[in-house]
Protein backbone atom coordinates (compact mmCIF):
# COMPACT_ATOMS: atom_id res chain seq x y z
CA UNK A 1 156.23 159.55 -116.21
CA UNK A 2 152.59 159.55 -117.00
CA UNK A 3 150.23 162.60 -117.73
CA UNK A 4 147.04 163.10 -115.78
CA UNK A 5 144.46 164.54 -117.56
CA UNK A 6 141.08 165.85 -116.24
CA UNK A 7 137.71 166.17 -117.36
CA UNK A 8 135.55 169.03 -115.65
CA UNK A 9 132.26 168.63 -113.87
CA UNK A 10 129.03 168.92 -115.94
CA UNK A 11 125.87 170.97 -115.70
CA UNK A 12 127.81 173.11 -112.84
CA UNK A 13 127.67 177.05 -113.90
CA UNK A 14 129.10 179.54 -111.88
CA UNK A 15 126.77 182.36 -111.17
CA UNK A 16 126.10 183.56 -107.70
CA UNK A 17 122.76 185.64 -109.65
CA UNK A 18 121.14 182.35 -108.91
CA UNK A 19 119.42 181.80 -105.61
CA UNK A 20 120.40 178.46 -105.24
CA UNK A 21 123.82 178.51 -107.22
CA UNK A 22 126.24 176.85 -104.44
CA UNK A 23 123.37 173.84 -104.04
CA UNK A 24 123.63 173.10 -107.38
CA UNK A 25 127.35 173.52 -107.79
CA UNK A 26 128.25 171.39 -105.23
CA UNK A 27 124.95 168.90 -105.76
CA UNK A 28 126.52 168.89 -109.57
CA UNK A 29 129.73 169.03 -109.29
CA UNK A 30 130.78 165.33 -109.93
CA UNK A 31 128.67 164.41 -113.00
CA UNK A 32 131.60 163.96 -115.79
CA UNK A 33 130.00 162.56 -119.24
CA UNK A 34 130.82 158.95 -118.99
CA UNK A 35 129.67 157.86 -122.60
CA UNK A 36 133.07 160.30 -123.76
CA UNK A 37 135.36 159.14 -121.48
CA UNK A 38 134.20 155.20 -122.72
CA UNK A 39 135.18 156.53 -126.41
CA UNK A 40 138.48 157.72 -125.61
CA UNK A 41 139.50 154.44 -123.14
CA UNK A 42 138.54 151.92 -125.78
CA UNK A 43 141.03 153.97 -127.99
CA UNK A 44 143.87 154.58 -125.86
CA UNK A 45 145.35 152.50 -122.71
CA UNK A 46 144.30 154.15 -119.15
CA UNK A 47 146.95 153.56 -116.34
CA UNK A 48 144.50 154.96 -114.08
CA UNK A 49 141.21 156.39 -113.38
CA UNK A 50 139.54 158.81 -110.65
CA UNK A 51 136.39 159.43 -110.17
CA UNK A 52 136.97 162.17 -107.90
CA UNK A 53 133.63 162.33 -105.64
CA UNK A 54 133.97 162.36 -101.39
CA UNK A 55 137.59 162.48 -100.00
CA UNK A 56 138.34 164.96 -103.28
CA UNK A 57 141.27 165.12 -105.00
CA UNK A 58 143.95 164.30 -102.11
CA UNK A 59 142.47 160.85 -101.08
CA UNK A 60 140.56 159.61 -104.45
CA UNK A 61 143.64 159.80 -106.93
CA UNK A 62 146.25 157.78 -104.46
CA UNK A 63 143.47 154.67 -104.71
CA UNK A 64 144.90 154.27 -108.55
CA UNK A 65 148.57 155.11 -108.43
CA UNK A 66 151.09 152.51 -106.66
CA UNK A 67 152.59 153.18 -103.46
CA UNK A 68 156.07 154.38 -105.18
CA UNK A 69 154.55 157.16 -107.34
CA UNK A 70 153.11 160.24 -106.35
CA UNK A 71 150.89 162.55 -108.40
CA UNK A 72 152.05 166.49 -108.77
CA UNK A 73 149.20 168.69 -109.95
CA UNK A 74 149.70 171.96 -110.93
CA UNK A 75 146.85 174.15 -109.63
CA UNK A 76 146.58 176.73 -112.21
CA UNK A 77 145.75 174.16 -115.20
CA UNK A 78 141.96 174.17 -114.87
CA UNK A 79 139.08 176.51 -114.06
CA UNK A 80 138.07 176.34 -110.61
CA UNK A 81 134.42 177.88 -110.59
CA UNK A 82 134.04 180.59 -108.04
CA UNK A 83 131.90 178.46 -106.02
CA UNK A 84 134.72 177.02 -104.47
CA UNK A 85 136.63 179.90 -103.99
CA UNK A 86 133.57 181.49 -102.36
CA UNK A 87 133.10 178.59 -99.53
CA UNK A 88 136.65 178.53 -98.98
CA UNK A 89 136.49 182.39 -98.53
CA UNK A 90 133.60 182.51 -96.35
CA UNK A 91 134.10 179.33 -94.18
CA UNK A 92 137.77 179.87 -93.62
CA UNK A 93 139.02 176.61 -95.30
CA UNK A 94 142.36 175.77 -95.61
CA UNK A 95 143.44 174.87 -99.43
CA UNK A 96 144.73 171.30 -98.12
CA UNK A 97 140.88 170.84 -96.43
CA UNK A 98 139.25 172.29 -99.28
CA UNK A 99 141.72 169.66 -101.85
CA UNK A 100 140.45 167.08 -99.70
CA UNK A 101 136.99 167.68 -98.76
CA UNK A 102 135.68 168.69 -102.42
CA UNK A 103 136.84 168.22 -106.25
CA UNK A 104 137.30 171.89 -106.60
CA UNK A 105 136.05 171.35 -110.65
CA UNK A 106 137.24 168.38 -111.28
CA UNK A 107 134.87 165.16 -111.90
CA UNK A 108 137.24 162.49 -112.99
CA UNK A 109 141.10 162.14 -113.58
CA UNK A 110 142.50 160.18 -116.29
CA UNK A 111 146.29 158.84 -116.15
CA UNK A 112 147.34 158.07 -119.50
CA UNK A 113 150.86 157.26 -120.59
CA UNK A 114 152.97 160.27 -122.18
CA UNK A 115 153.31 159.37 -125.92
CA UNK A 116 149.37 158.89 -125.25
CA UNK A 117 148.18 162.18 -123.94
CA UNK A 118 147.51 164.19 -127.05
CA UNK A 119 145.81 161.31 -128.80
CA UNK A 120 143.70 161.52 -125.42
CA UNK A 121 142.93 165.26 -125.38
CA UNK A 122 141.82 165.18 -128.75
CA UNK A 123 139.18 162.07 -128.21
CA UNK A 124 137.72 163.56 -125.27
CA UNK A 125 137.14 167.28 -126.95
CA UNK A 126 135.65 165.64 -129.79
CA UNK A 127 133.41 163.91 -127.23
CA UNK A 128 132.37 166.97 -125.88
CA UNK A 129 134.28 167.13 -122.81
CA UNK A 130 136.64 169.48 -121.44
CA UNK A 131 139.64 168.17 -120.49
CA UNK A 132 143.23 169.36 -120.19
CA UNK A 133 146.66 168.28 -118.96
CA UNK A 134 146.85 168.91 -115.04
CA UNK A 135 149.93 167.32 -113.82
CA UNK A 136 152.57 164.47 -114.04
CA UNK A 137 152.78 161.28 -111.53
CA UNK A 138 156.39 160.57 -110.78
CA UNK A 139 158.20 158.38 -108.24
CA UNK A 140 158.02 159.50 -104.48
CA UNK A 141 155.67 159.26 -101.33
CA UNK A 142 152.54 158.19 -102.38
CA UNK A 143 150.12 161.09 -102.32
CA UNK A 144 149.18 163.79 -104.05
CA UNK A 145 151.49 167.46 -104.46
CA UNK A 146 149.01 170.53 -105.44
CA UNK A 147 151.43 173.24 -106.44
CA UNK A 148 149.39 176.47 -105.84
């Protein structure tokens, strides 16, 4: 099945020493680069594309996968800044409301085909972005797993 990749918000720094740190996390925290991303999908075929802004990651990615696939993301694949992990602390948010309330570090998601995945990676790193490998869309409900 296909690869998602992700590319990780821009500008957004993690440091609480700052007065007004969580404004500008979450005010910044779905800027992705768009002039990499261009390089990279004029190079390889994209199967789908998420710009992951309000409804987060649970109700933005379903909009570009059909409605026999799900996606399964695997949690522990990207830095999530401590922002996030602070609000969810400190207001008491579940993970599924905090999944689908904010993009927990991730600006867009990419679903590229498997045999295409490294050829992506390397595109988008030498466009400056970070991106890595997050999880897999295979065939079930359509929705989106987050294995913690």
């Amino acid at each position: 099945m296909d690869r998602m990749i992700y590319l990780s918000m821009a500008g957004a720094k993690a440091t609480m020493q700052r007065q007004d740190a969580l404004a500008h996390n979450l005010a910044n925290a779905s800027t992705p680069g768009f002039r990499a991303e261009m390089t990279a999908f004029r190079a390889v075929p994209v199967r789908g594309l998420a710009h992951i802004t309000g409804g987060g990651l649970t109700d933005n990615i379903p909009r570009v996968v059909p409605a026999e696939l799900e996606v399964v993301i695997e949690r522990r694949r990207w830095h999530r800044d401590p922002v996030f992990d602070w609000l969810q602390r400190a207001g008491n948010i579940a993970s599924a409301e905090m999944y689908r309330t904010f993009n927990c570090g991730i600006g867009m998601v990419v679903i590229v085909a498997p045999d295409r995945t490294e050829e992506s990676l390397r595109l988008l790193t030498a466009a400056g972005e970070t991106a890595t490998v997050i999880g897999e869309v295979r065939r079930g409900a359509r929705g989106v797993v987050i294995q913690e």
